[in-house]
C-alpha atoms as a PDB file:
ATOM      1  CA  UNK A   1       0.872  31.833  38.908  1.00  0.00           C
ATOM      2  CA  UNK A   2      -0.268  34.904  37.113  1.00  0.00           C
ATOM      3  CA  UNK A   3       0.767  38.259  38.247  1.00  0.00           C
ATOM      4  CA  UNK A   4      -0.254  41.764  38.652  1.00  0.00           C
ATOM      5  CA  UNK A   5       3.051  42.237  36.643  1.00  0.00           C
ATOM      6  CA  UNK A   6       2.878  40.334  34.405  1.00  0.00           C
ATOM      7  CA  UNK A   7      -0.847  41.327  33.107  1.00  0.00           C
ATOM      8  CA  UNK A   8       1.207  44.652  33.143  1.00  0.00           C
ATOM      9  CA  UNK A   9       3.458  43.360  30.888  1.00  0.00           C
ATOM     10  CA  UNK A  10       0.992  41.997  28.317  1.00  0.00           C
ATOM     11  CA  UNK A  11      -0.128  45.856  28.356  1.00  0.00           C
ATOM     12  CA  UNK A  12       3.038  47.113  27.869  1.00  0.00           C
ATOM     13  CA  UNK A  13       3.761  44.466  24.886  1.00  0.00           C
ATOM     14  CA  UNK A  14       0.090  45.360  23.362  1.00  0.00           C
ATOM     15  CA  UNK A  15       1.140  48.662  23.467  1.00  0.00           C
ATOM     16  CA  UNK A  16       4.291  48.314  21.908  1.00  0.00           C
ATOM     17  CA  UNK A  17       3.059  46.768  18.566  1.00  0.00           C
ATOM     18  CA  UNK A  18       0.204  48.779  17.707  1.00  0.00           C
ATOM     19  CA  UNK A  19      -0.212  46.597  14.380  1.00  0.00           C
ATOM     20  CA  UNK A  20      -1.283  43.594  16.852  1.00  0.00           C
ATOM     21  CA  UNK A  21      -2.576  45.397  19.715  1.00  0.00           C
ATOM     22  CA  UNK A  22      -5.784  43.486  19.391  1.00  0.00           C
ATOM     23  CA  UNK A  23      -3.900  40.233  19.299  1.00  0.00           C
ATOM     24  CA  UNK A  24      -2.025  41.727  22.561  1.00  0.00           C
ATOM     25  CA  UNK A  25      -5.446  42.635  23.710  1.00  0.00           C
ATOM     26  CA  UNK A  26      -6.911  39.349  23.768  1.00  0.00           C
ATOM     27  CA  UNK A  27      -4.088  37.689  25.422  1.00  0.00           C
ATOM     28  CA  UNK A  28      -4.603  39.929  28.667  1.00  0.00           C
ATOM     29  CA  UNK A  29      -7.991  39.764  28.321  1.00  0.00           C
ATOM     30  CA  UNK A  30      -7.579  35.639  28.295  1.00  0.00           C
ATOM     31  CA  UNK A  31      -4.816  35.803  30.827  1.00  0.00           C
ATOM     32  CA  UNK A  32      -7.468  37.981  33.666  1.00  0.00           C
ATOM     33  CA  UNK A  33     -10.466  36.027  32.673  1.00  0.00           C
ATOM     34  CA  UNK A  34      -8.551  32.771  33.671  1.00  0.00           C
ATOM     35  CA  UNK A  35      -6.336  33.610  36.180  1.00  0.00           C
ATOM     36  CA  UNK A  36      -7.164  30.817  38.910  1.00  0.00           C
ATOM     37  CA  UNK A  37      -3.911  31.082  40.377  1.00  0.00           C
ATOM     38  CA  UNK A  38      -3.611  34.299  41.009  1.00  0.00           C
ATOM     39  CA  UNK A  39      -1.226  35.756  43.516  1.00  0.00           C
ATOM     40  CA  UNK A  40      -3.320  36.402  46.258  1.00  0.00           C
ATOM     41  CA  UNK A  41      -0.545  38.531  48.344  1.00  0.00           C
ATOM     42  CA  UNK A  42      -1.273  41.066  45.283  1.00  0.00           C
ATOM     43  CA  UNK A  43      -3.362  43.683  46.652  1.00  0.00           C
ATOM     44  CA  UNK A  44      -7.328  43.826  45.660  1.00  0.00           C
ATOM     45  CA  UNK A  45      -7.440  47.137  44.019  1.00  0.00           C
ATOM     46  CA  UNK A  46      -4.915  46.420  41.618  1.00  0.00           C
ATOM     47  CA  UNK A  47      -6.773  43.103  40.722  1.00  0.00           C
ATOM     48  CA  UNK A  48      -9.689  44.949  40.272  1.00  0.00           C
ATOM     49  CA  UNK A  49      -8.303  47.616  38.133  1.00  0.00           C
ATOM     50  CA  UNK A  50      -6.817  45.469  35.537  1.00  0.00           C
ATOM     51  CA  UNK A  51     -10.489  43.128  35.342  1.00  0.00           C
ATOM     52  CA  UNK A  52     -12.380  46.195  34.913  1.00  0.00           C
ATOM     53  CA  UNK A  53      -9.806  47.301  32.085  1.00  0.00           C
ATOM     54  CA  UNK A  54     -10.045  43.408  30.455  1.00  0.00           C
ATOM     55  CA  UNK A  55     -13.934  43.736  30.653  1.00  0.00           C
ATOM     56  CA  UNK A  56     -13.644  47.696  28.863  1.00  0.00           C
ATOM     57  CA  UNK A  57     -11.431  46.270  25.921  1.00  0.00           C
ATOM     58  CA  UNK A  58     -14.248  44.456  25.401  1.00  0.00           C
ATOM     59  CA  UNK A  59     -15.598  47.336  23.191  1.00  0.00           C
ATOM     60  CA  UNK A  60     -12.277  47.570  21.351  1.00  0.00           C
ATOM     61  CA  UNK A  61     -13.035  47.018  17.548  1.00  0.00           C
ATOM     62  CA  UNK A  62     -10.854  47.216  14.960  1.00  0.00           C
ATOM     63  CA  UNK A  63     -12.919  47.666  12.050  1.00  0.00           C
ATOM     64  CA  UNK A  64     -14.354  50.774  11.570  1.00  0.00           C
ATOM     65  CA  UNK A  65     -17.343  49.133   9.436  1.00  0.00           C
ATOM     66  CA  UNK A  66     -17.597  46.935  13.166  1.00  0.00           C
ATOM     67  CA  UNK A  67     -17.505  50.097  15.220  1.00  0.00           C
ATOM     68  CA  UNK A  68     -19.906  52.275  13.025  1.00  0.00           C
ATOM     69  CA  UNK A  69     -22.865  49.534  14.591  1.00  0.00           C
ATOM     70  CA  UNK A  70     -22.477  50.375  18.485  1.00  0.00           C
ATOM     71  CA  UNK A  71     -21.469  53.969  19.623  1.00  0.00           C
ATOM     72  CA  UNK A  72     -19.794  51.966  22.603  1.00  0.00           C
ATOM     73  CA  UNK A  73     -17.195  50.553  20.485  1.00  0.00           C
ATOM     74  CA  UNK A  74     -14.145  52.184  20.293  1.00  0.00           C
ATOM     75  CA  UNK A  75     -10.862  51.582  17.841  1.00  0.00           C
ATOM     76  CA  UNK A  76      -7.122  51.687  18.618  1.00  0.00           C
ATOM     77  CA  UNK A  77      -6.426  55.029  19.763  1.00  0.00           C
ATOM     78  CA  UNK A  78      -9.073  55.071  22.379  1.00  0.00           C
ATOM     79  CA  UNK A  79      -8.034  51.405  23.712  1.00  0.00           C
ATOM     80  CA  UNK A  80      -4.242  52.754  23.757  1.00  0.00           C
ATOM     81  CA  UNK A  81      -5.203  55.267  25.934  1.00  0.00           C
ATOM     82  CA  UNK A  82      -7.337  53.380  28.062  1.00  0.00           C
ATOM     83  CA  UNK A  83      -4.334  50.816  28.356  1.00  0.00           C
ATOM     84  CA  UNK A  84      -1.737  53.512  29.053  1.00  0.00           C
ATOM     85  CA  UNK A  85      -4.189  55.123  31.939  1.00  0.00           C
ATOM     86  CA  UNK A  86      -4.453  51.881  33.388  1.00  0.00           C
ATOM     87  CA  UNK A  87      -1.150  51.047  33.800  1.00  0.00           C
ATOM     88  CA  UNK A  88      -0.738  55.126  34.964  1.00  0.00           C
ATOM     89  CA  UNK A  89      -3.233  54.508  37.595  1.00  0.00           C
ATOM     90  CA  UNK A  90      -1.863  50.902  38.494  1.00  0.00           C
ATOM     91  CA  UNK A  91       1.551  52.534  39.132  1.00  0.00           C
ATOM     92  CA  UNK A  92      -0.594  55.255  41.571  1.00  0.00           C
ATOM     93  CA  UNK A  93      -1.595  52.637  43.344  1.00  0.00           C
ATOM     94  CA  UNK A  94       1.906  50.911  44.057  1.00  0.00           C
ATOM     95  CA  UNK A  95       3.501  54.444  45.139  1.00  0.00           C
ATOM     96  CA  UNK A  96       0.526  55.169  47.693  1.00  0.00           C
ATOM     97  CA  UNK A  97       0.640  51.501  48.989  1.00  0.00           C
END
C-alpha cells in the first residue's frame, strides 16, 4: 500500500543525495503516478499536495543545455527547494489536523 509517508520518504532520500536527486525524483514521481493502493484513511490534502509536487518536478531538468529551451524548466536547486517546501507544508498540514 503506498503511503503519505513513505512518498515523504522518497523526498527525504532525493534530497539526501543531491548527485541522484533526479533518479530520487523519478521514483516519487513513479511511486504517485501509480499509487492504486493508496491508503485511503490518509487525508485528501496531503494526497493532493504531494501529486501536485510529482506533476511540478516535471519541469526539473538537469542539463542546463535542456533547461536553456523552456523558461519553465528549472535545475536542482530550484527542485530542492520545491521538495523541501513540500514536505514543510506537508508537516503544516499534520500539526493543524
Amino acid at each position: 500500500m503506498t503511503t503519505v509517508d513513505a512518498l515523504a520518504d522518497l523526498l527525504v532520500e532525493a534530497l539526501s543525495h543531491p548527485d541522484r536527486l533526479a533518479d530520487g525524483v523519478h521514483r516519487f514521481q513513479h511511486a504517485v503516478w501509480e499509487a492504486t493502493d493508496r491508503d485511503d484513511s490518509e487525508a485528501e490534502h496531503e494526497w493532493q499536495l504531494l501529486e501536485a509536487l510529482a506533476y511540478d518536478l516535471a519541469n526539473f531538468v538537469p542539463p542546463p543545455d535542456i533547461r536553456r529551451v523552456d523558461p519553465a524548466y528549472y535545475g536542482r536547486r530550484v527542485a530542492e527547494a520545491k521538495i523541501r517546501e513540500a514536505l514543510d507544508r506537508l508537516a503544516g498540514l499534520r500539526v493543524t489536523c
